[in-house]
Structures are given as structure tokens and as C-alpha cells.
Protein backbone atom coordinates (compact mmCIF):
# COMPACT_ATOMS: atom_id res chain seq x y z
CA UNK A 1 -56.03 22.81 -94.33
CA UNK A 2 -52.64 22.81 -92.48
CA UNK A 3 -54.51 21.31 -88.90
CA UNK A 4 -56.10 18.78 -91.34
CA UNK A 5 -53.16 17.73 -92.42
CA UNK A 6 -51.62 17.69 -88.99
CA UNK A 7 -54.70 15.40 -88.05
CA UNK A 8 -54.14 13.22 -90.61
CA UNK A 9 -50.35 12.91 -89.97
CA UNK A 10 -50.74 12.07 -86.60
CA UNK A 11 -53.61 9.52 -87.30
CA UNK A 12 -51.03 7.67 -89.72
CA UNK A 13 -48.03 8.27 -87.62
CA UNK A 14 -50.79 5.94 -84.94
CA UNK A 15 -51.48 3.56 -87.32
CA UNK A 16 -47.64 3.09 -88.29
CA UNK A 17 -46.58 2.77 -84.59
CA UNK A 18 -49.88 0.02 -84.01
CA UNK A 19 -48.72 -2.12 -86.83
CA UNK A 20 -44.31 -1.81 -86.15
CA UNK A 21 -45.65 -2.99 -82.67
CA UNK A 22 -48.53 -5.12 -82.72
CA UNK A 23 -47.85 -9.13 -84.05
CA UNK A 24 -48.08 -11.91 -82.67
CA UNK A 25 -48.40 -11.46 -79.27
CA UNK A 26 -49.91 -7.65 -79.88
CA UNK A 27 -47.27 -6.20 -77.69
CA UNK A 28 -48.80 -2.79 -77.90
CA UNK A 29 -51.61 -3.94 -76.49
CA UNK A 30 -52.67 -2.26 -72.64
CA UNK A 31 -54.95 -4.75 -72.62
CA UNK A 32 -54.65 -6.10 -68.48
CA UNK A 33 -54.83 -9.86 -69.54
CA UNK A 34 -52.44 -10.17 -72.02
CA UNK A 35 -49.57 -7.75 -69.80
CA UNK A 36 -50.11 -10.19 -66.62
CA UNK A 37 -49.18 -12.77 -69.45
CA UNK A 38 -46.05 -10.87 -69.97
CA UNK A 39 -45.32 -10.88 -66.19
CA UNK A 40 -46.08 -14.70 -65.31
CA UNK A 41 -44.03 -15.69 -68.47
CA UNK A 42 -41.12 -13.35 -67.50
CA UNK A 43 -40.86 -12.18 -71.20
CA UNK A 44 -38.55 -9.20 -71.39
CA UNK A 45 -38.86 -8.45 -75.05
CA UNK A 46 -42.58 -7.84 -74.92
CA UNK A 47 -42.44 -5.75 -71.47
CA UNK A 48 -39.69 -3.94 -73.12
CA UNK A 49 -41.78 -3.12 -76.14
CA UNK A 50 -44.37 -1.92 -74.58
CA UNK A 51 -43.00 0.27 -72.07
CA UNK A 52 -42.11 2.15 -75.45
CA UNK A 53 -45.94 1.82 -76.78
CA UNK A 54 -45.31 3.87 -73.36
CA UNK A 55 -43.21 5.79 -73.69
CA UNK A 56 -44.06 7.04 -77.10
CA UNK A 57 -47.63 8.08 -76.11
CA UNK A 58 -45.93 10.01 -73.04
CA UNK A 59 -43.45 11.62 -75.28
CA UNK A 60 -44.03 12.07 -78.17
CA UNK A 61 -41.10 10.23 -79.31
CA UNK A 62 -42.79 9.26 -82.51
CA UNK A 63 -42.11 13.21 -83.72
CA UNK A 64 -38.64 14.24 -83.62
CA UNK A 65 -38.32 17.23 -81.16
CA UNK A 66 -41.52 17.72 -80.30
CA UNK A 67 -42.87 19.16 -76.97
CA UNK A 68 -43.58 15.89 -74.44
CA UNK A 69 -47.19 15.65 -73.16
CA UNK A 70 -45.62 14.56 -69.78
CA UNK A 71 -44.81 18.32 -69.61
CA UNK A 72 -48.23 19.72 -69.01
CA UNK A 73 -48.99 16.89 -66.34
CA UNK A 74 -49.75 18.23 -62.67
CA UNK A 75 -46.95 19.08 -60.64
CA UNK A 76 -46.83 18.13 -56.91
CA UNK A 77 -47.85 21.03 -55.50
CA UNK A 78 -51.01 20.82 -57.62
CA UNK A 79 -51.75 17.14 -56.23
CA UNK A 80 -50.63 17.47 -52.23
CA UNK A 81 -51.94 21.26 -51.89
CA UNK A 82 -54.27 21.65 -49.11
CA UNK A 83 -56.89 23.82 -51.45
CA UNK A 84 -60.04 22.45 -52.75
CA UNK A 85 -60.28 20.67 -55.94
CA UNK A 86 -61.08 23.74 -57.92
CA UNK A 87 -58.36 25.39 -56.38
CA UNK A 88 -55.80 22.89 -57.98
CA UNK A 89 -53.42 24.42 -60.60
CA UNK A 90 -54.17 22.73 -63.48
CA UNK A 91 -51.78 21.67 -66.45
CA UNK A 92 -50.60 24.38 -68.49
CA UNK A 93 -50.13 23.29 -71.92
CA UNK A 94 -49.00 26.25 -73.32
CA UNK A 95 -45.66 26.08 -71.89
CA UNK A 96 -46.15 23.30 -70.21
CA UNK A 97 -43.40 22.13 -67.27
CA UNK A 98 -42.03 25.57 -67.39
CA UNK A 99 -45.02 27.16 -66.47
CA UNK A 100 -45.86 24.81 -63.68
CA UNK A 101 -44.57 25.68 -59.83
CA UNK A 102 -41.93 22.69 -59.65
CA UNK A 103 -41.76 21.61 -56.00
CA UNK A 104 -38.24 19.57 -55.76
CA UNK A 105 -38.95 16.13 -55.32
CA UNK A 106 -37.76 15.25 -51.99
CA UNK A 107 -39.47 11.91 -51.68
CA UNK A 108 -37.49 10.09 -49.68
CA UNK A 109 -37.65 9.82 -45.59
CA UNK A 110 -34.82 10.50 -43.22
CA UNK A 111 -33.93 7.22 -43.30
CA UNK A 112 -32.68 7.83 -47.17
CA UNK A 113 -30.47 10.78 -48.55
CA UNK A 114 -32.31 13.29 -50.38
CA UNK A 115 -31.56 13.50 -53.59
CA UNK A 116 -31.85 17.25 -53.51
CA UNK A 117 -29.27 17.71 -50.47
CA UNK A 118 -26.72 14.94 -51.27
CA UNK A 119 -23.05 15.87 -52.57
CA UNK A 120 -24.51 15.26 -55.94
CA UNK A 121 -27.00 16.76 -56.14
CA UNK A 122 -29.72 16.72 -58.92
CA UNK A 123 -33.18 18.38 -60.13
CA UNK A 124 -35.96 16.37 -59.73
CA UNK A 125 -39.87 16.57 -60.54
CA UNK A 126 -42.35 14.23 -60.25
CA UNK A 127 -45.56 14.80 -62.69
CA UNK A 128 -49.44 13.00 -62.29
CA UNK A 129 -51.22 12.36 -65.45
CA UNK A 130 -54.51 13.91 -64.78
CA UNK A 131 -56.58 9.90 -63.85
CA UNK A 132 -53.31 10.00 -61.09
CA UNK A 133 -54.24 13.32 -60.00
CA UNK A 134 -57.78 12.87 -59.69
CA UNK A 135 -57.51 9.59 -58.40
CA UNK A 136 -55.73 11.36 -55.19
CA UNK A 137 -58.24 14.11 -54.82
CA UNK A 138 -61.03 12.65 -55.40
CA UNK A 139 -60.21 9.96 -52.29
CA UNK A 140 -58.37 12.84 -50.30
CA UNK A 141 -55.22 10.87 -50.47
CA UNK A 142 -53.30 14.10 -50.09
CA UNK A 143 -54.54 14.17 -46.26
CA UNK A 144 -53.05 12.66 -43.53
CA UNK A 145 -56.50 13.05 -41.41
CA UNK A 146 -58.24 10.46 -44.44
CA UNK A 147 -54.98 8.26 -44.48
CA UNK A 148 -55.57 7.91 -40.61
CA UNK A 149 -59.17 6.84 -41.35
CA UNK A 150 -58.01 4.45 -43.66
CA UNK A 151 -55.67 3.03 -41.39
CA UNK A 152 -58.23 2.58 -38.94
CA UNK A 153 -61.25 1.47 -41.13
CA UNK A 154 -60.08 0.74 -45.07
CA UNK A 155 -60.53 -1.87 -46.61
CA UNK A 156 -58.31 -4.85 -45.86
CA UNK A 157 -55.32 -5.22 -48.28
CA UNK A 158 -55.34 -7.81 -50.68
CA UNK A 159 -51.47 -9.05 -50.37
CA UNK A 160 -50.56 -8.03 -46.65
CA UNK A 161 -51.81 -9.44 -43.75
CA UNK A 162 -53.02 -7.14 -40.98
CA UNK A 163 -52.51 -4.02 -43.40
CA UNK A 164 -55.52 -2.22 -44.72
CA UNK A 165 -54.81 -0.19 -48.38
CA UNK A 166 -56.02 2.90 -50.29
CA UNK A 167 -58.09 2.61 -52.79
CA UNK A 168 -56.76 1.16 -56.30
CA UNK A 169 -55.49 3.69 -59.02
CA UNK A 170 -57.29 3.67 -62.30
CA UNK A 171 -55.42 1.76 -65.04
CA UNK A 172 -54.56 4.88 -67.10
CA UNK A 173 -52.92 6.28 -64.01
CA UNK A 174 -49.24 7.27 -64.84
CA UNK A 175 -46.58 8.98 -62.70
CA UNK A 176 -43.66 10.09 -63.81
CA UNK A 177 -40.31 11.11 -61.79
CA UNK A 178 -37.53 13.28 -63.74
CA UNK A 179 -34.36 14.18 -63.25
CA UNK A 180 -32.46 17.27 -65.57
CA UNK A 181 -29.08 18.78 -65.67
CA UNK A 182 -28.63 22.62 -65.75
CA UNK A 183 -26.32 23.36 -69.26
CA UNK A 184 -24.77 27.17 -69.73
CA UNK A 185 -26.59 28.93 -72.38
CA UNK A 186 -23.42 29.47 -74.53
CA UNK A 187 -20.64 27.39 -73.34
CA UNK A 188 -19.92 23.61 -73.28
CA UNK A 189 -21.18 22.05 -69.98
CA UNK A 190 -19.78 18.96 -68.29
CA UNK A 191 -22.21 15.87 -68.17
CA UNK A 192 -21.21 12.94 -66.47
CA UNK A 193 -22.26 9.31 -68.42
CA UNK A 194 -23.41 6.48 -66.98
CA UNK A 195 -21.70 3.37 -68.56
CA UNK A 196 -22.48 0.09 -67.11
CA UNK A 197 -18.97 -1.76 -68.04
CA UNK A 198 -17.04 1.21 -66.79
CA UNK A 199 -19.22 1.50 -63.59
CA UNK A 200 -19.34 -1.88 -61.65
CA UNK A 201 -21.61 -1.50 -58.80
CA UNK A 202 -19.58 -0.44 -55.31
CA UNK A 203 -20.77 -0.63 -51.52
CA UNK A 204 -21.31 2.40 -51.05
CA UNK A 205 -22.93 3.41 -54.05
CA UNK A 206 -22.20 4.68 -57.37
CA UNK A 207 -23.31 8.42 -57.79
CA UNK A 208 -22.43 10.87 -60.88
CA UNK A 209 -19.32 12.02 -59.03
CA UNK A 210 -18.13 8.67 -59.39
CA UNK A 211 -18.58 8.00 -63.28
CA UNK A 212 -15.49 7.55 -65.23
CA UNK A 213 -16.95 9.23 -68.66
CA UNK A 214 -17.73 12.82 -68.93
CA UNK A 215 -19.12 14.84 -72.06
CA UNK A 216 -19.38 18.38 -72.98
CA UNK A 217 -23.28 19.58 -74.24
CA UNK A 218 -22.71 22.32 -77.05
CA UNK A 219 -25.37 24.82 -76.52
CA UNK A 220 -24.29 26.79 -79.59
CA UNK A 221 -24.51 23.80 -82.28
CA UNK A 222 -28.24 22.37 -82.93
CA UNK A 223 -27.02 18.79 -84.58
CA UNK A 224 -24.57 16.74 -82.71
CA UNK A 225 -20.72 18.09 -83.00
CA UNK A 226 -17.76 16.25 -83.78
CA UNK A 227 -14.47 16.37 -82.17
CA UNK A 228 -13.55 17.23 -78.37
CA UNK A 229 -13.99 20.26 -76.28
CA UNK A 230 -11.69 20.20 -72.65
CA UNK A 231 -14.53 20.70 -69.82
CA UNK A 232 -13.62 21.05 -65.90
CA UNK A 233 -16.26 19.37 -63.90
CA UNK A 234 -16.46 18.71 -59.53
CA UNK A 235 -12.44 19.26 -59.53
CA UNK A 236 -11.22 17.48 -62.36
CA UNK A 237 -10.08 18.26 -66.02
CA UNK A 238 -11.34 16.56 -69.08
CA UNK A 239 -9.21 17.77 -72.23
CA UNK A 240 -10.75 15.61 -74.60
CA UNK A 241 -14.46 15.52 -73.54
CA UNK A 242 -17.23 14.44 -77.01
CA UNK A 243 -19.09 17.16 -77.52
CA UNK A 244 -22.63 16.70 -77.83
CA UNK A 245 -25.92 18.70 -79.14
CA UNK A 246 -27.60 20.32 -76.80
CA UNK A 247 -30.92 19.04 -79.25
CA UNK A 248 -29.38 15.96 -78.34
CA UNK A 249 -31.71 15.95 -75.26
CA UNK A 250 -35.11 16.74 -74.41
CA UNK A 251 -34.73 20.09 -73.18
CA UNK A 252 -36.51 22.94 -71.76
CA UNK A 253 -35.11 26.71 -71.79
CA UNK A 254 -34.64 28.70 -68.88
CA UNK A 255 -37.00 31.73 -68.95
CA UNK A 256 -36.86 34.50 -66.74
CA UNK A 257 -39.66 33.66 -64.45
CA UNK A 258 -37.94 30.13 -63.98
CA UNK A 259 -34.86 31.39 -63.15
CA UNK A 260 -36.04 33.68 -60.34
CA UNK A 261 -37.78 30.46 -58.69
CA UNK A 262 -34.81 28.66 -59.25
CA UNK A 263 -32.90 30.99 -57.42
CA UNK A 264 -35.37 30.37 -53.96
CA UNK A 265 -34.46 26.94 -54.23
CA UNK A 266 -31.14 25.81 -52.34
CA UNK A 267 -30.90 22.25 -54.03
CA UNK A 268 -31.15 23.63 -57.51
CA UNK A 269 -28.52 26.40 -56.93
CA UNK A 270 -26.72 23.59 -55.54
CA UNK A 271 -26.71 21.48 -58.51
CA UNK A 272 -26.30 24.96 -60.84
CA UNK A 273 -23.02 25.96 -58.75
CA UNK A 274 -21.70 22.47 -59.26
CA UNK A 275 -22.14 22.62 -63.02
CA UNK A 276 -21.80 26.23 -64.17
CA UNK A 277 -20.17 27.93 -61.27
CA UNK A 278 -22.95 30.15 -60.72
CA UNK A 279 -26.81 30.34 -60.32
CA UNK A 280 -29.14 29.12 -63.15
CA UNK A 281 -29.96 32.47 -65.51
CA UNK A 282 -32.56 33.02 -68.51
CA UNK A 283 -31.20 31.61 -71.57
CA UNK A 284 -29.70 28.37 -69.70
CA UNK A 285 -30.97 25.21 -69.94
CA UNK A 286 -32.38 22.16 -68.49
CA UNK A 287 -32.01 19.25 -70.05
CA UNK A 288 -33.78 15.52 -69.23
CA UNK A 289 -31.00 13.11 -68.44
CA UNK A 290 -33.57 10.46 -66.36
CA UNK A 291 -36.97 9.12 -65.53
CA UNK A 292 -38.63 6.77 -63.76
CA UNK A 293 -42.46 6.19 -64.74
CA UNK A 294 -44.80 3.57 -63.43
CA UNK A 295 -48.35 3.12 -65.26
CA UNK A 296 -51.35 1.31 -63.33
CA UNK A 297 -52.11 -1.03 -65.89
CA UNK A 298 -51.92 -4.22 -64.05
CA UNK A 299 -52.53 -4.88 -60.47
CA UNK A 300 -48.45 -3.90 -59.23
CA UNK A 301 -48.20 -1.12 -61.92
CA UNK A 302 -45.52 -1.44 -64.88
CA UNK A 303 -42.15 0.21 -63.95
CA UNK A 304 -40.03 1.41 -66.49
CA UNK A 305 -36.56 4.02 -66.73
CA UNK A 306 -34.87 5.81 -69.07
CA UNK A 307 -32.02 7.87 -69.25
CA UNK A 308 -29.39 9.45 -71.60
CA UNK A 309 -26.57 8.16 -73.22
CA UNK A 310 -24.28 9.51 -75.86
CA UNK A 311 -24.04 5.78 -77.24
CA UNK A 312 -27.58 4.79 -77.26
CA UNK A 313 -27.88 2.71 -80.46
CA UNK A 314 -25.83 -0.25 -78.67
CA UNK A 315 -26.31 -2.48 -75.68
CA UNK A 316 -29.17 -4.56 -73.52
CA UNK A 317 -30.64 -1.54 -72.43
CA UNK A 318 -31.32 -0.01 -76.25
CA UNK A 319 -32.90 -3.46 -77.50
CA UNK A 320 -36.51 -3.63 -78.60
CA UNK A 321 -36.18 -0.27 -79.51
CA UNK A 322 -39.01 0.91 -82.18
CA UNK A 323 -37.83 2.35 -85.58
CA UNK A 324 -40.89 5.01 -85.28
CA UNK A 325 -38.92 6.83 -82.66
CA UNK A 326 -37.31 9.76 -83.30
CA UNK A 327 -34.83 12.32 -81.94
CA UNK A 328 -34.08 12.96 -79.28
CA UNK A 329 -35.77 10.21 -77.82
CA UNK A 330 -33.36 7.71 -79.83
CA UNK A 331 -30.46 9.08 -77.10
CA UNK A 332 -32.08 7.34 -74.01
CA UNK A 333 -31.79 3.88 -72.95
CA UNK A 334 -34.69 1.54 -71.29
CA UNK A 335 -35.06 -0.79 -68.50
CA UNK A 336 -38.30 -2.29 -67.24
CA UNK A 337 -40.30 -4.22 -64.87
CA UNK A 338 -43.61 -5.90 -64.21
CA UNK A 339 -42.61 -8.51 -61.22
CA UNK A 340 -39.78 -7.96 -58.61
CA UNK A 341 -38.42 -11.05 -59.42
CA UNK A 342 -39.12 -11.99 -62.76
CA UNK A 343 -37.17 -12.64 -65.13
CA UNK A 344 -34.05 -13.34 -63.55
CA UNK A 345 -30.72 -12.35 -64.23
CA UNK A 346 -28.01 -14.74 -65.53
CA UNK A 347 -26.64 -15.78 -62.43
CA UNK A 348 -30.37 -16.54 -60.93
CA UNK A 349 -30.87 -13.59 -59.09
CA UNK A 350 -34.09 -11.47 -58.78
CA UNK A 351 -34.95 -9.20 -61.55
CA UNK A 352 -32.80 -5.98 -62.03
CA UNK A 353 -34.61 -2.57 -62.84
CA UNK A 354 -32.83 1.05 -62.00
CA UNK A 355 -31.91 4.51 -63.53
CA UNK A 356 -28.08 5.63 -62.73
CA UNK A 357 -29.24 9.12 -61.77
CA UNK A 358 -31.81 8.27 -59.21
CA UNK A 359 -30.88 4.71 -58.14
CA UNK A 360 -27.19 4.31 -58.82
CA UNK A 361 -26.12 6.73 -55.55
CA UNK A 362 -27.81 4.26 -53.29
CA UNK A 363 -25.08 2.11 -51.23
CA UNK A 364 -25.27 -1.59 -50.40
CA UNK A 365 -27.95 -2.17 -47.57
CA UNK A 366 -27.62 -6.33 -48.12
CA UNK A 367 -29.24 -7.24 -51.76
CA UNK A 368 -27.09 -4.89 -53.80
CA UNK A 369 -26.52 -0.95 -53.83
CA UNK A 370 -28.54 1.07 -56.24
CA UNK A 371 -27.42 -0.62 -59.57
CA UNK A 372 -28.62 -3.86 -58.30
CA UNK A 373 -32.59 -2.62 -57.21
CA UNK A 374 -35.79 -2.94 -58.39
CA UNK A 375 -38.75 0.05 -58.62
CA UNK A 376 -41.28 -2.47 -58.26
CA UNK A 377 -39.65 -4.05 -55.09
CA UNK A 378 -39.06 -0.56 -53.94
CA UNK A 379 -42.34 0.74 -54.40
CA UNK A 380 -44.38 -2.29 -52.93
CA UNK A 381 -42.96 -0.83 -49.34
CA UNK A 382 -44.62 2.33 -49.93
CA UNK A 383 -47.12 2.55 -47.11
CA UNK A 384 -48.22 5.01 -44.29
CA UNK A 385 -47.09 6.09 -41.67
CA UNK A 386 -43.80 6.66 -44.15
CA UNK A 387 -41.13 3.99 -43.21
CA UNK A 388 -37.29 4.58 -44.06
CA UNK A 389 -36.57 4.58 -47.77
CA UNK A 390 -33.37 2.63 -47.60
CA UNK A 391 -31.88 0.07 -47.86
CA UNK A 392 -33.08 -0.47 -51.86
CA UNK A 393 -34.39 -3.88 -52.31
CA UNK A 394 -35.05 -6.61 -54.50
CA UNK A 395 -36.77 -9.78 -54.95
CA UNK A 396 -39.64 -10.94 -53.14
CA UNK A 397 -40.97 -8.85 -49.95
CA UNK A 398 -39.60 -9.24 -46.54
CA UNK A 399 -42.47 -9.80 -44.62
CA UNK A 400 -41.99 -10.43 -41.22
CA UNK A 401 -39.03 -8.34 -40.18
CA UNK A 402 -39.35 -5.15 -42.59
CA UNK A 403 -41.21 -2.30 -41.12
CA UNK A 404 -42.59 -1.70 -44.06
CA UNK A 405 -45.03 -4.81 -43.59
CA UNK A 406 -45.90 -4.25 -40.11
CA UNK A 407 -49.34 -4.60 -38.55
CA UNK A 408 -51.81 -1.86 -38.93
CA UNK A 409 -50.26 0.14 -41.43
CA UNK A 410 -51.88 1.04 -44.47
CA UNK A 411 -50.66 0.62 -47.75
CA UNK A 412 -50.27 2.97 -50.52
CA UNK A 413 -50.77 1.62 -54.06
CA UNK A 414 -47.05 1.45 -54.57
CA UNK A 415 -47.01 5.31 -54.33
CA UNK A 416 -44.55 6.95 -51.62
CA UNK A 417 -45.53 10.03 -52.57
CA UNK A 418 -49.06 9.99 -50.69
CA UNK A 419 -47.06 8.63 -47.44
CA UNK A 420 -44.13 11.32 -47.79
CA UNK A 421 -45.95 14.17 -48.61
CA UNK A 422 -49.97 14.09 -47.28
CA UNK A 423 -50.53 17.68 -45.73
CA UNK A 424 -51.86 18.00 -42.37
């Protein structure tokens, strides 16, 4: 009776989402066609709304605190391992990211600083949907020896002249990059906030260290706290810090087997030491404060970012928000993209799309630091042999002095991952 029920609840809760959604133009539509339309007509509202049809699929954001699906997507160890297909670890739903071996996202080349290693540092994962993982074994994209045949003898890309390209990722493909902050499992713990008016975009880049605004995350309290809490946090005092709900977040608890890998793992006792003063334990807990997805449903993918914000109900980057959603998934704010220049910002440049936690770091190389980049523009240099990941770009592709474009190189779907991290 009860998984009835459940059934039937989650067939309405469907339905509800479809129709707050659908309309006119049938935003929630995935439909290939109608998305390109979004793209050529630059309209912001629509991509917006349905990088939440997204989003809410990905999340579960339609139930408040529920456990993600994302979570029980293949880590990438499980897509880049050497083993045969059968030997892949495959998603455990059970306890889904926690279970998995996290391998820390260093996906970056020299030519970039890692986010891992950098004086702010921060946890990262990157998680294939199951077409994205099978997509890569399948075509051996995790080899270098088959991305050196397809350099030599793949098929000619479609956009680059003189560049030959792996094969095309199914349009249900999804990849998803996130980034979490350690909390204390019974103290306040310092999180630094993003906020766009307080954080004007600087040459050298604009990491956490930098952010004006810092609150405290309650571990103890499971609905959001009022009043002020003083937190210390990388040298500095805040007396009056908000203190926040650690349900606030989507969050993850720190078991015992985690916390022994954590310990193996110099960037994340790097990022734990910063925070709490000491290594992650059992009982702590990570909580999501970013992400960066991009879904293959049109030719250059759909980009889209979220991340935290104690004020999330307000601003640009919370519009075209659906009502459906629920905690905590009403705490993060949104920006998307389907074209690297499209639509334009007010003062005519190319289209802006970035998180603060894993773009905002990146300094000036010409077109704008990290608050000033584009995924899409980004990701269109992926290609192998692995080129330097800086400087950040935007607007339309340099093609006859960026390295990136070169003869004879071959092109990666828009996914450094394969060109950073195919084994030998």
C-alpha cells in the first residue's frame, strides 16, 4: 500500500512539475528542436527554466530533502579505470556518493591551478550519468592508445578545420562537477558567500578567501537559526556571522569509512585544516555549496551552475525559479548557457555563465577573470593532446592563434575530462 502510494505521489508530483513548466513555448520540453530555438533566439527565461526541468530530475528538488539521484552516478575512477567494462564499479544507490571511491577532480592541466592544490582549496567530484559513462567505454575514450587512433583516423570534425573528433555523446548524457565544504559535526563552521554586488570581478581573480560575507552552518539546529554566532575563518574574526541550518544544504554525513579515505587525500585535509583546524572525522559533514552540469541535449551541450546562497529568494540568478521546488534546493542560485555568445549582456558583451567556487578564482587572462567566463566557451577547447586550461574565455572561438584549435588535434565533445585523464 505505502510503495503504491509513493508511486502515485511521485507520478502526480510529475504531472504537477509538466504542467507549472510546460505553456506556451513547452519549456520543459528536451525536445532537440525546440532547445536550438532557445539558443538561436537567445531567450534566457526559457533556457533558465529548463535547466531546472534539469535540475529537478537530477535532484530531486521537487521533494524536500530527499537523497539526489546525481549521488549514485559513476565516479571517475569508475569511468577512466583501466579494467574491463565488467570490472567498472557501478553506482551504489544505497548510499550513494558516499559509498563511491571519490577521485579529487583535478581536471585542469599545468597550465591552470588545481583546484585541489590552490591556497583555497576545495572538494571536488565529478559524476557520469550512466549514457555518459557508457558512452566512454563503450568507444574506449578512457584510452589514450584509441584517442591516438582517433587523432590519426576519426572522423573529421564538424566545426574545426583540420581537427578530427570523438564520437558524439548520446543526448541523455549528463555530467556533473561538485564542489562541498567540510562543516564540524557539532560546532558552527565558517562559510564564505559569494555575493555578486559585494564581489566585483578583480585581475587576478576572485577566490573564497577574498569574499567579503561569511556565515556560520549550525550543525546542531535542523531548521534555519536566527541570530549571530562569532566564527574565525583563514585569519580573520567574524563576531556577528548568520547562522544557518546545516539542512540548509544538500548534505552528506561523514561516515567512518569516508573519513579514513579522506585522510589519504592531501587536498581534502587541506581544505578540512582550513575550515575546522583538523582532519575531517565521522560525524562531520560535507555539504554541496556548487555545481557545474552540462547535458548533451543539443549539438554544444546545455551548461548550467548552481551554487548556495543564504539569500536565494532574490536576484537575476534566482529568477525563473519553479514553485515545485523544495528545500534545500530553494537555497541555490542558477546560471545557464546554450551559446557562448548568446544572449548578451547589457553592455553588448558575450554571454556570461560561471559558478563562484569553481570559476570565480580564475584571474584575468584578456576577456575577463573567472566571473566574466563562459562553460560553453570553456569547454569547446577541450581537445586532445590536453592544451593549457587557462586563460578562461568567452565569446566566439579563437581559431587561428589558440592551441586549442590547432591542426591535427582531435576534439573531445566539449569534455576535458577524456583529454586530462585517458590512462595509458
Amino acid at each position: 500500500m505505502n510503495s503504491g502510494r509513493h508511486t502515485m505521489e511521485s507520478l502526480l508530483i510529475a504531472i504537477f512539475v509538466a504542467c507549472c513548466l510546460a505553456g506556451a513555448t513547452a519549456v520543459a520540453s528536451s525536445n532537440a528542436e525546440q532547445l536550438d530555438s532557445f539558443k538561436r533566439h537567445g531567450d534566457l527565461v526559457s533556457q533558465r527554466r529548463h535547466l531546472w526541468t534539469v535540475l529537478i530530475d537530477m535532484t530531486n528538488a521537487s521533494v524536500a530533502y530527499g537523497t539526489a539521484p546525481f549521488a549514485s552516478w559513476y565516479g571517475q575512477d569508475a569511468v577512466f579505470h583501466r579494467g574491463a567494462n565488467d570490472d567498472a564499479a557501478p553506482p551504489l544507490t544505497r548510499r550513494g556518493l558516499s559509498r563511491m571511491r571519490m577521485v579529487a577532480d583535478d581536471a585542469h592541466t599545468a597550465g591552470a591551478p588545481s583546484l585541489q592544490s590552490a591556497d583555497a582549496p576545495i572538494l571536488t567530484y565529478t559524476l557520469y550519468n550512466a549514457a555518459a559513462h557508457d558512452h566512454i567505454r563503450r568507444h574506449q575514450l578512457h584510452l589514450r592508445t584509441e584517442l591516438d587512433r582517433l587523432r590519426r583516423s576519426g572522423a573529421a570534425d564538424r566545426s574545426v578545420a583540420g581537427n578530427r573528433s570523438v564520437s558524439d555523446f548520446p543526448a541523455d548524457a549528463i555530467v556533473i562537477k561538485t564542489a562541498w565544504w567540510p562543516v564540524a559535526r557539532n560546532l558552527p563552521t565558517p562559510l564564505p558567500v559569494w555575493d555578486a554586488g559585494r564581489n566585483p570581478p578583480r585581475s587576478g581573480g576572485n577566490d573564497y578567501l577574498s569574499w567579503r560575507r561569511v556565515v556560520a552552518v549550525d550543525p546542531t539546529k535542523t531548521r534555519n537559526s536566527a541570530g549571530q554566532v562569532a566564527v574565525d575563518f583563514a585569519g580573520q574574526s567574524y563576531p556577528a556571522a548568520r547562522r544557518v541550518s546545516l539542512n540548509d544544504f544538500y548534505n552528506l554525513r561523514v561516515d567512518e569509512e569516508m573519513a579514513l579515505e579522506f585522510r589519504k587525500d592531501p587536498a581534502v585535509n587541506k581544505a578540512a585544516l582550513l575550515v575546522l583546524g583538523r582532519s575531517l572525522e565521522a560525524g562531520d559533514h560535507l555539504v554541496l555549496v556548487g555545481a557545474n552540469l552540462a547535458t548533451k541535449e543539443i549539438n554544444d551541450w546545455v551548461w548550467g551552475t548552481l551554487w548556495w546562497h543564504d539569500q536565494a529568494g532574490t536576484g537575476p540568478f534566482a529568477a525563473d525559479r519553479p514553485s515545485v521546488v523544495r528545500p534545500p534546493w530553494t537555497n541555490y542560485l542558477v546560471q545557464v548557457a546554450f551559446d557562448a555568445e548568446t544572449p548578451k549582456t547589457s553592455d553588448g558583451a558575450p554571454h556570461v555563465c560561471f559558478n563562484p567556487w569553481l570559476e570565480g578564482r580564475f584571474p584575468d587572462g584578456g576577456q575577463g577573470g573567472g566571473t566574466a567566463s563562459n562553460c560553453l566557451a570553456c569547454h569547446r577547447r577541450a581537445s586532445y593532446p590536453a592544451v593549457a586550461f587557462l586563460p578562461v574565455t568567452r565569446g566566439a572561438p579563437n581559431l587561428h592563434s589558440d592551441p586549442a584549435y590547432a591542426q591535427d588535434r582531435l576534439r573531445t565533445n566539449f569534455i576535458w575530462a577524456i583529454a586530462l585523464h585517458a590512462r595509458q
